[in-house]
N, C-alpha and C. Protein backbone atom coordinates (compact mmCIF):
# COMPACT_ATOMS: atom_id res chain seq x y z
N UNK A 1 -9.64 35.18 5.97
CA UNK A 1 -9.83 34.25 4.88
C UNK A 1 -9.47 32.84 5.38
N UNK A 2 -10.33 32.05 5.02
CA UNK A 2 -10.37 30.75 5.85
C UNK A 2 -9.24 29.68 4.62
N UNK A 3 -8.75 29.03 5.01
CA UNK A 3 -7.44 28.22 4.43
C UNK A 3 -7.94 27.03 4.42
N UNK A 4 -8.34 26.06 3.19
CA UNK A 4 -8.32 24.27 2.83
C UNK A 4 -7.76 23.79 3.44
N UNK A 5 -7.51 23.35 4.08
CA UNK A 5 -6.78 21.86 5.01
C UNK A 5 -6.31 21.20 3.68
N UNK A 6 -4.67 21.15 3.51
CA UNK A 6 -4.03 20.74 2.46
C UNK A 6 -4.06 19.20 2.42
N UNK A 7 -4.00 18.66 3.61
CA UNK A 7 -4.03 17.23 3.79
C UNK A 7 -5.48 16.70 3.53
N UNK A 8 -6.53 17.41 2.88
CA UNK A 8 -7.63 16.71 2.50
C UNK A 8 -7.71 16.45 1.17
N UNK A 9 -7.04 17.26 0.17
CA UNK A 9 -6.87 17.42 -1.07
C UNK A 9 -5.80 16.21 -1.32
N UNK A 10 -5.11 15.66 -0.94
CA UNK A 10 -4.15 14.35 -1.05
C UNK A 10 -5.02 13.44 -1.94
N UNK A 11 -4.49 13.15 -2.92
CA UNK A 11 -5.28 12.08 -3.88
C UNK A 11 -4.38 11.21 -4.24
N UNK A 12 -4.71 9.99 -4.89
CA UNK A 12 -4.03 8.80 -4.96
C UNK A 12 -3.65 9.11 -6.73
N UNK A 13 -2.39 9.24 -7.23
CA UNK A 13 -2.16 8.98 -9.26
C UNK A 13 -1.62 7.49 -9.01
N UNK A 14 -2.82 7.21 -9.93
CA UNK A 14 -2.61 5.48 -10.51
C UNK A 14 -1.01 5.29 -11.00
N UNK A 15 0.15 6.03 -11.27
CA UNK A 15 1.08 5.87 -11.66
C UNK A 15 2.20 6.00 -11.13
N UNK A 16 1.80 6.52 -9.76
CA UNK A 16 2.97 6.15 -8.59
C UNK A 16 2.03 6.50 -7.33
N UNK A 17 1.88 5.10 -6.95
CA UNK A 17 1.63 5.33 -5.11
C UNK A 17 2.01 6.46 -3.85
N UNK A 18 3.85 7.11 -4.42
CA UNK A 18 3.81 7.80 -3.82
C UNK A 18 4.31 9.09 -4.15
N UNK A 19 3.13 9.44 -5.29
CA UNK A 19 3.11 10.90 -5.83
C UNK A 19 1.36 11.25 -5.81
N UNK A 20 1.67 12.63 -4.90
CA UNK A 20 0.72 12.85 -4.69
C UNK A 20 -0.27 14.39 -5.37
N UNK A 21 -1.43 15.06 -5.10
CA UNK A 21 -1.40 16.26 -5.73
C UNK A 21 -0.88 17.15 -4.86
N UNK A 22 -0.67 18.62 -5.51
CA UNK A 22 0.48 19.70 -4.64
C UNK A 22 1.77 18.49 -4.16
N UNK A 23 1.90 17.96 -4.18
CA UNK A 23 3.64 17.25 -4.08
C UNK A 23 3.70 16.14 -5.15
N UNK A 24 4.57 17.03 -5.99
CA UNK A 24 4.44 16.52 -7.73
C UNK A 24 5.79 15.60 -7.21
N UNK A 25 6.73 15.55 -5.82
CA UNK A 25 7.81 14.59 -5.98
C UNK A 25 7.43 13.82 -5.40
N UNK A 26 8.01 12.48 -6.02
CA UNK A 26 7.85 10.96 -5.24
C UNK A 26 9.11 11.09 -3.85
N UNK A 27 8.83 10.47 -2.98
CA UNK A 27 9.62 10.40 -1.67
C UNK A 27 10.83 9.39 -2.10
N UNK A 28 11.68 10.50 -1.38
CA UNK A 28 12.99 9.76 -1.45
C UNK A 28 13.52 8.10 -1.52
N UNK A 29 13.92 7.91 -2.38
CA UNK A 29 14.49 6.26 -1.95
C UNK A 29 15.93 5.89 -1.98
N UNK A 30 16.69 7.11 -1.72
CA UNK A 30 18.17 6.97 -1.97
C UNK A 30 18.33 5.80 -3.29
N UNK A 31 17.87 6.52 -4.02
CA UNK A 31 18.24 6.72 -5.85
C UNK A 31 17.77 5.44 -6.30
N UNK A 32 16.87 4.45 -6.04
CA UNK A 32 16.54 3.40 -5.91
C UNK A 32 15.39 3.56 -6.61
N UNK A 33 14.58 3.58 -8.45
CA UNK A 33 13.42 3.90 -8.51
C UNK A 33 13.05 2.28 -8.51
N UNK A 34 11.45 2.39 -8.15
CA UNK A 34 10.62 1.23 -7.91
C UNK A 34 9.70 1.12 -9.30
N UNK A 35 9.39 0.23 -10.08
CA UNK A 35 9.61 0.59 -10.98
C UNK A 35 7.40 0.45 -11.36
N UNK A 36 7.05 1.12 -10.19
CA UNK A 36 5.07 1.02 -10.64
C UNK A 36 4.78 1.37 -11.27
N UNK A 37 5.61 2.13 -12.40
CA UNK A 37 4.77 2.10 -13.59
C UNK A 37 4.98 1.07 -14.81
N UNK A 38 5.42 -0.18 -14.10
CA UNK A 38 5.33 -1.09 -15.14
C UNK A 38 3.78 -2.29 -15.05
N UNK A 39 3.10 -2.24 -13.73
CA UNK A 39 2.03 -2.52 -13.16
C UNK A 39 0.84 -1.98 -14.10
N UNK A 40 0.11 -2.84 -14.70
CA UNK A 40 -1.00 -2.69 -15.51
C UNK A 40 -1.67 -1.57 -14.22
N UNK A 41 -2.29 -0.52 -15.40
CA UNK A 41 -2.84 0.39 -14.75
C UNK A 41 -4.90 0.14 -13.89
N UNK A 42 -5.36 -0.61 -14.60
CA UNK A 42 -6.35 -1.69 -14.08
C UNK A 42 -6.06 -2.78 -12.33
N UNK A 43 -4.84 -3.24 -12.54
CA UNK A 43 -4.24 -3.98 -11.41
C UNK A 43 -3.47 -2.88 -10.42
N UNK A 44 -3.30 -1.72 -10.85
CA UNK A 44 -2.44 -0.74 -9.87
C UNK A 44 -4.10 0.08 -8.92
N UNK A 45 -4.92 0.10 -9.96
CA UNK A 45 -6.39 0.48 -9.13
C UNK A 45 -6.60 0.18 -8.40
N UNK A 46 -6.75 -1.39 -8.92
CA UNK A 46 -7.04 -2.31 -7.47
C UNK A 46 -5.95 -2.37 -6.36
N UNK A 47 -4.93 -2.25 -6.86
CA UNK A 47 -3.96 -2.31 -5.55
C UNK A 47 -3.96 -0.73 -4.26
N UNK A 48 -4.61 0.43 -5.66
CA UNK A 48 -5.14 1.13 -4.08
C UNK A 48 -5.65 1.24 -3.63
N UNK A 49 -7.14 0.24 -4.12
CA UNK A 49 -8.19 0.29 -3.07
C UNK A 49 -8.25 -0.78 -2.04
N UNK A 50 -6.81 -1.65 -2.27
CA UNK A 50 -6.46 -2.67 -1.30
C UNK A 50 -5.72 -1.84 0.10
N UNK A 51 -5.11 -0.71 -0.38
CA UNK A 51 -4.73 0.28 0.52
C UNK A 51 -5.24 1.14 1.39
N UNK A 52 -6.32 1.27 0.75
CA UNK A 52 -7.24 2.14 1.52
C UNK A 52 -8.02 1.76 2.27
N UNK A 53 -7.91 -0.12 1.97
CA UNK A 53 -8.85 -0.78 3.17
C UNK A 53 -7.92 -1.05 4.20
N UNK A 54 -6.82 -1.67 3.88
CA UNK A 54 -5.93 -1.90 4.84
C UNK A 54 -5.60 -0.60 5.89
N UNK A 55 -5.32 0.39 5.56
CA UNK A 55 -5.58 1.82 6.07
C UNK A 55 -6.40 2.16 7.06
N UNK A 56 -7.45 1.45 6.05
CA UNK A 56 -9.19 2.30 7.48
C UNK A 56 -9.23 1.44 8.11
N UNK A 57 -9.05 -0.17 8.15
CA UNK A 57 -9.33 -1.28 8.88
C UNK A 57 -8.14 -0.95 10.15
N UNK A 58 -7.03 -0.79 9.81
CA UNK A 58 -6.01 -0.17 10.76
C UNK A 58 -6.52 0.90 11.54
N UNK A 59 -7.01 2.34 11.39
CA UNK A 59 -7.46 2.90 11.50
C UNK A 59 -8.68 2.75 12.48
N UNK A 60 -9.36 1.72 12.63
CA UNK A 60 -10.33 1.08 12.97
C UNK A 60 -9.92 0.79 14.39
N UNK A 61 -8.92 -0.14 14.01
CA UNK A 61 -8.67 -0.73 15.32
C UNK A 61 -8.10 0.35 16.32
N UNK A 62 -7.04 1.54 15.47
CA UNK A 62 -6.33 2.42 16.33
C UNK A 62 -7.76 2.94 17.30
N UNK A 63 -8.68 3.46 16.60
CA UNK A 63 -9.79 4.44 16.68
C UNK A 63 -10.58 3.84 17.73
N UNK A 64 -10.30 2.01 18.09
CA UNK A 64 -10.81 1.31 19.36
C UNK A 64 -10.56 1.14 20.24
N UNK A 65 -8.87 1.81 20.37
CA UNK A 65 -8.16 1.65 21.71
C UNK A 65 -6.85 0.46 21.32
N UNK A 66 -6.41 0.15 20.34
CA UNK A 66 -5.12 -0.27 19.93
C UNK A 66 -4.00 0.45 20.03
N UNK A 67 -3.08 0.18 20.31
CA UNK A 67 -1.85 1.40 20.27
C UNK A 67 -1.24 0.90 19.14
N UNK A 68 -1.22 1.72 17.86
CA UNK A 68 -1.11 1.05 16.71
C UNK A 68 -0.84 2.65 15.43
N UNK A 69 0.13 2.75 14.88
CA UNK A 69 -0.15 3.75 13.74
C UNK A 69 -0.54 3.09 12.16
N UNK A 70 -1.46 3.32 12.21
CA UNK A 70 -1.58 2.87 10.51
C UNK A 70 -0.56 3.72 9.75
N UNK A 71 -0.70 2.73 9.04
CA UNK A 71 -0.26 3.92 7.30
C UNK A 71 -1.06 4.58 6.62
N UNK A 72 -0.19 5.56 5.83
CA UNK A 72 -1.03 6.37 5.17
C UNK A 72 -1.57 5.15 3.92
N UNK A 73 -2.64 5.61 3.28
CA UNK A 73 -3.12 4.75 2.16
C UNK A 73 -2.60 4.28 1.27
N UNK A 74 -1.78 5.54 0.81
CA UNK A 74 -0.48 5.57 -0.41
C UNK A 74 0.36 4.29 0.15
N UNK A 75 0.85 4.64 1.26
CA UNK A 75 2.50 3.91 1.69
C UNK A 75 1.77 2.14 1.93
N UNK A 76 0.38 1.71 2.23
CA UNK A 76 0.12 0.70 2.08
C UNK A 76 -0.12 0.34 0.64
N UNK A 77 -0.75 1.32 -0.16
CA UNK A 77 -0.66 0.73 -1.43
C UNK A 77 0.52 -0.09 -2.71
N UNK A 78 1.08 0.88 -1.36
CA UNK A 78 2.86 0.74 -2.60
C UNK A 78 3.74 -0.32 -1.52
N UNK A 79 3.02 -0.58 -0.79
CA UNK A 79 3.38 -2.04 -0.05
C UNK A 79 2.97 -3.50 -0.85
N UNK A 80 1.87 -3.22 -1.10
CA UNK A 80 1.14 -4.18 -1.74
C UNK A 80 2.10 -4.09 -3.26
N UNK A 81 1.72 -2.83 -3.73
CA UNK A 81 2.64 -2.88 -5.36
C UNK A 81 3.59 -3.50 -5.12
N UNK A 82 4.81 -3.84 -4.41
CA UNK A 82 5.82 -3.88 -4.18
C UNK A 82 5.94 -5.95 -4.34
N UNK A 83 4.87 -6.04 -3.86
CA UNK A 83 4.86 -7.49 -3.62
C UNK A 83 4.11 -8.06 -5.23
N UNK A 84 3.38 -7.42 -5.50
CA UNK A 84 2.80 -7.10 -7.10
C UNK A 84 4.02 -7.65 -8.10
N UNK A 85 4.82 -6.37 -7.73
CA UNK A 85 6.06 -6.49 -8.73
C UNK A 85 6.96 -7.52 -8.35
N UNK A 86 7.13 -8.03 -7.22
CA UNK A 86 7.95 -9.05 -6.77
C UNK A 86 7.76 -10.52 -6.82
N UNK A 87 6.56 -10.62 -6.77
CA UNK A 87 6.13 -12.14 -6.67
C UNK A 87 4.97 -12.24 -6.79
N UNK A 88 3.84 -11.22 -7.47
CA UNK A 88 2.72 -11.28 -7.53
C UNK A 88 1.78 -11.42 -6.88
N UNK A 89 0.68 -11.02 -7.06
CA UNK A 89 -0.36 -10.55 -5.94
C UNK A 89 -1.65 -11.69 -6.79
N UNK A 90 -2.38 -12.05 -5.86
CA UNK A 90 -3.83 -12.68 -6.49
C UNK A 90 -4.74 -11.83 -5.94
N UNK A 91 -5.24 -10.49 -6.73
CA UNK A 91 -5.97 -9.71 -6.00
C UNK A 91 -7.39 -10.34 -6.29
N UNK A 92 -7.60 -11.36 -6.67
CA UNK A 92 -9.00 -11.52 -6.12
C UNK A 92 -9.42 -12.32 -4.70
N UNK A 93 -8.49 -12.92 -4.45
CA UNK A 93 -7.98 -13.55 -3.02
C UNK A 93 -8.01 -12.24 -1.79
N UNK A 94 -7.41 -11.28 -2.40
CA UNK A 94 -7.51 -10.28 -1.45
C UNK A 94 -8.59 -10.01 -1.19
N UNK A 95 -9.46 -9.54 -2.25
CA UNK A 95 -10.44 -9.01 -2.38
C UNK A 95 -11.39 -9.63 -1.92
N UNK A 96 -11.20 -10.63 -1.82
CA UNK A 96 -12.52 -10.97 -1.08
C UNK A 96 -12.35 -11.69 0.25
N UNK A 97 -11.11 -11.46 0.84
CA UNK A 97 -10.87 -11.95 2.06
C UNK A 97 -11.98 -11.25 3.06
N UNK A 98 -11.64 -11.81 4.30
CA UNK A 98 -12.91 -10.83 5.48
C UNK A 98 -11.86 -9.84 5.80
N UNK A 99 -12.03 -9.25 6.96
CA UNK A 99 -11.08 -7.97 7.75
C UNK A 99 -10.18 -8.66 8.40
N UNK A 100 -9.81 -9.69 9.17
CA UNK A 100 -8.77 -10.38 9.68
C UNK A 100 -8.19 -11.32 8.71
N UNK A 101 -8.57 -12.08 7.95
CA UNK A 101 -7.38 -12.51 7.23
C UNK A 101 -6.68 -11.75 5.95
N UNK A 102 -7.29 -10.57 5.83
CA UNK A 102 -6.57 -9.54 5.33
C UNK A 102 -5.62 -8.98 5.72
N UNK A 103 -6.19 -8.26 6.62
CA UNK A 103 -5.23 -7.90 7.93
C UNK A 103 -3.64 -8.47 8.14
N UNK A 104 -4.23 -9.74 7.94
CA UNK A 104 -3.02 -10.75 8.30
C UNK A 104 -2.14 -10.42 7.32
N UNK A 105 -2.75 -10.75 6.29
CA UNK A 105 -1.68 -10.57 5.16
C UNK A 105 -1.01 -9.14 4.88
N UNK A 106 -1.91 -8.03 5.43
CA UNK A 106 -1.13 -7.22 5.12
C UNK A 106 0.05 -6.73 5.93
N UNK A 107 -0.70 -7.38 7.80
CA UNK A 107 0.59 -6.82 8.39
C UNK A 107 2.02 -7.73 7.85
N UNK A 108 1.76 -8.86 7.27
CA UNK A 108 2.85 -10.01 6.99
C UNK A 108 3.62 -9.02 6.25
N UNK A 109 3.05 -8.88 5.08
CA UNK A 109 3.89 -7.48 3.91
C UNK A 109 4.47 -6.87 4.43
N UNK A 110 4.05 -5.52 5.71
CA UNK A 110 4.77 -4.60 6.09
C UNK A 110 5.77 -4.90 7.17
N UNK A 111 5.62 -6.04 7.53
CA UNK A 111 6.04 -6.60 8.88
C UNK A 111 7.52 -6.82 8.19
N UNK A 112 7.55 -7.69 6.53
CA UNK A 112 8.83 -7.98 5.53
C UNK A 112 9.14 -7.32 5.12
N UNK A 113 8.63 -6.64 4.43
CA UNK A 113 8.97 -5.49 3.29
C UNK A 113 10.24 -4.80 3.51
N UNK A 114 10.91 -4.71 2.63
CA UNK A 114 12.03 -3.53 2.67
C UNK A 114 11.43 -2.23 2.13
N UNK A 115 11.14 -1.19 2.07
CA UNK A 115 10.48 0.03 1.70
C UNK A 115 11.70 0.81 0.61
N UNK A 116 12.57 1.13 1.35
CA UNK A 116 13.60 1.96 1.00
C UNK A 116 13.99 1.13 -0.17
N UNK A 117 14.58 -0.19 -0.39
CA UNK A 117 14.54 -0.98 -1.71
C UNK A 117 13.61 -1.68 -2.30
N UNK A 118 12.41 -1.27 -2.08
CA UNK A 118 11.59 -1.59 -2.44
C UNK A 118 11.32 -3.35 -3.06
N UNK A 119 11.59 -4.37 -1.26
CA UNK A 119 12.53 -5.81 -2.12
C UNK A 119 11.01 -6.20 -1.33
N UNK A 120 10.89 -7.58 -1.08
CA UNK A 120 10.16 -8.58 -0.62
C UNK A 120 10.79 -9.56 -0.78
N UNK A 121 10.96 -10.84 0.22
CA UNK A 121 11.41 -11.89 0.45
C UNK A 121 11.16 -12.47 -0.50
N UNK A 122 10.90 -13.72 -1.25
CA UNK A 122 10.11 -14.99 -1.47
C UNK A 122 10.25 -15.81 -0.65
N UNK A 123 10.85 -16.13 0.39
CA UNK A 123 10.47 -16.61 1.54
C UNK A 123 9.48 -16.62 2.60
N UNK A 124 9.29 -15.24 2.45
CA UNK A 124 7.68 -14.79 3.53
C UNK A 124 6.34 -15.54 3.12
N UNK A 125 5.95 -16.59 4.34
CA UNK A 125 5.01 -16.91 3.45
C UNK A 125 3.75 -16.02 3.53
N UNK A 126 2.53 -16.17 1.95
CA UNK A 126 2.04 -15.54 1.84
C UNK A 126 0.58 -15.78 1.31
N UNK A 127 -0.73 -16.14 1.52
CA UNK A 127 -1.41 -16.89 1.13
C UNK A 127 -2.05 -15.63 -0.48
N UNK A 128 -1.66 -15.06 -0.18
CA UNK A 128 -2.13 -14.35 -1.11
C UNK A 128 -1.25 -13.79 -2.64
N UNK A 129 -0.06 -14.48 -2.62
CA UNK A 129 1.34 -14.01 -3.05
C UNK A 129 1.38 -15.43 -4.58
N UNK A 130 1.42 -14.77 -5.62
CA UNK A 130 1.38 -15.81 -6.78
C UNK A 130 2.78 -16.51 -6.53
N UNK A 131 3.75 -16.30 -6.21
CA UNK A 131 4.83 -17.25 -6.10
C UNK A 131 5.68 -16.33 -5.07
């Protein structure tokens, strides 16, 4: 009897970045919740399909001979949320950036980001960042 590849079934819930299907728990943050479900659920959409580009575009480059690990889609999405909730995002700026000055901005995010407290500077600058 042939077995699903569990890691294909991974889907994105608009209501936490990093809850997934078959793993109903969000990943640890040493007791620290982040609080994405206060993120309009319209603006949390868009923030994962900002993830999933940042992801494959990463992905891209690994796949060309970069020595480079992307992130998973989720963990970029909730990078972006993070900055969402912190100082705001202009996702139409994102959205219509090309593949390198996206890029830019996103490695800037992950490059700052605290994950585990889910903080962001306001210092980092950010061309894409409402304040």
């Amino acid at each position: 009897m042939a077995h699903d590849d569990p890691l294909k079934k991974l889907s994105f819930d608009v209501t936490d970045p990093f809850r997934y299907e078959g793993n109903f728990a969000p990943v640890q943050t040493n007791g620290i919740k982040i609080p994405f479900e206060t993120i309009d659920k319209g603006r949390l959409l868009r923030i994962r399909h900002l993830g999933d580009r940042a992801s494959a575009l990463l992905v891209g480059l690994r796949e060309s001979g970069m020595q480079i690990m992307p992130p998973h889609p989720a963990v970029a999405s909730a990078d972006f949320a993070v900055v969402e909730l912190r100082r705001g995002l202009n996702l139409e700026l994102l959205e219509s950036m090309g593949a390198h000055d996206f890029l830019e901005q996103y490695v800037t995010i992950a490059r700052h980001i605290d994950r585990p407290r889910g903080e962001f500077s306001s210092l980092v600058p950010l061309r894409c960042a409402v304040h």
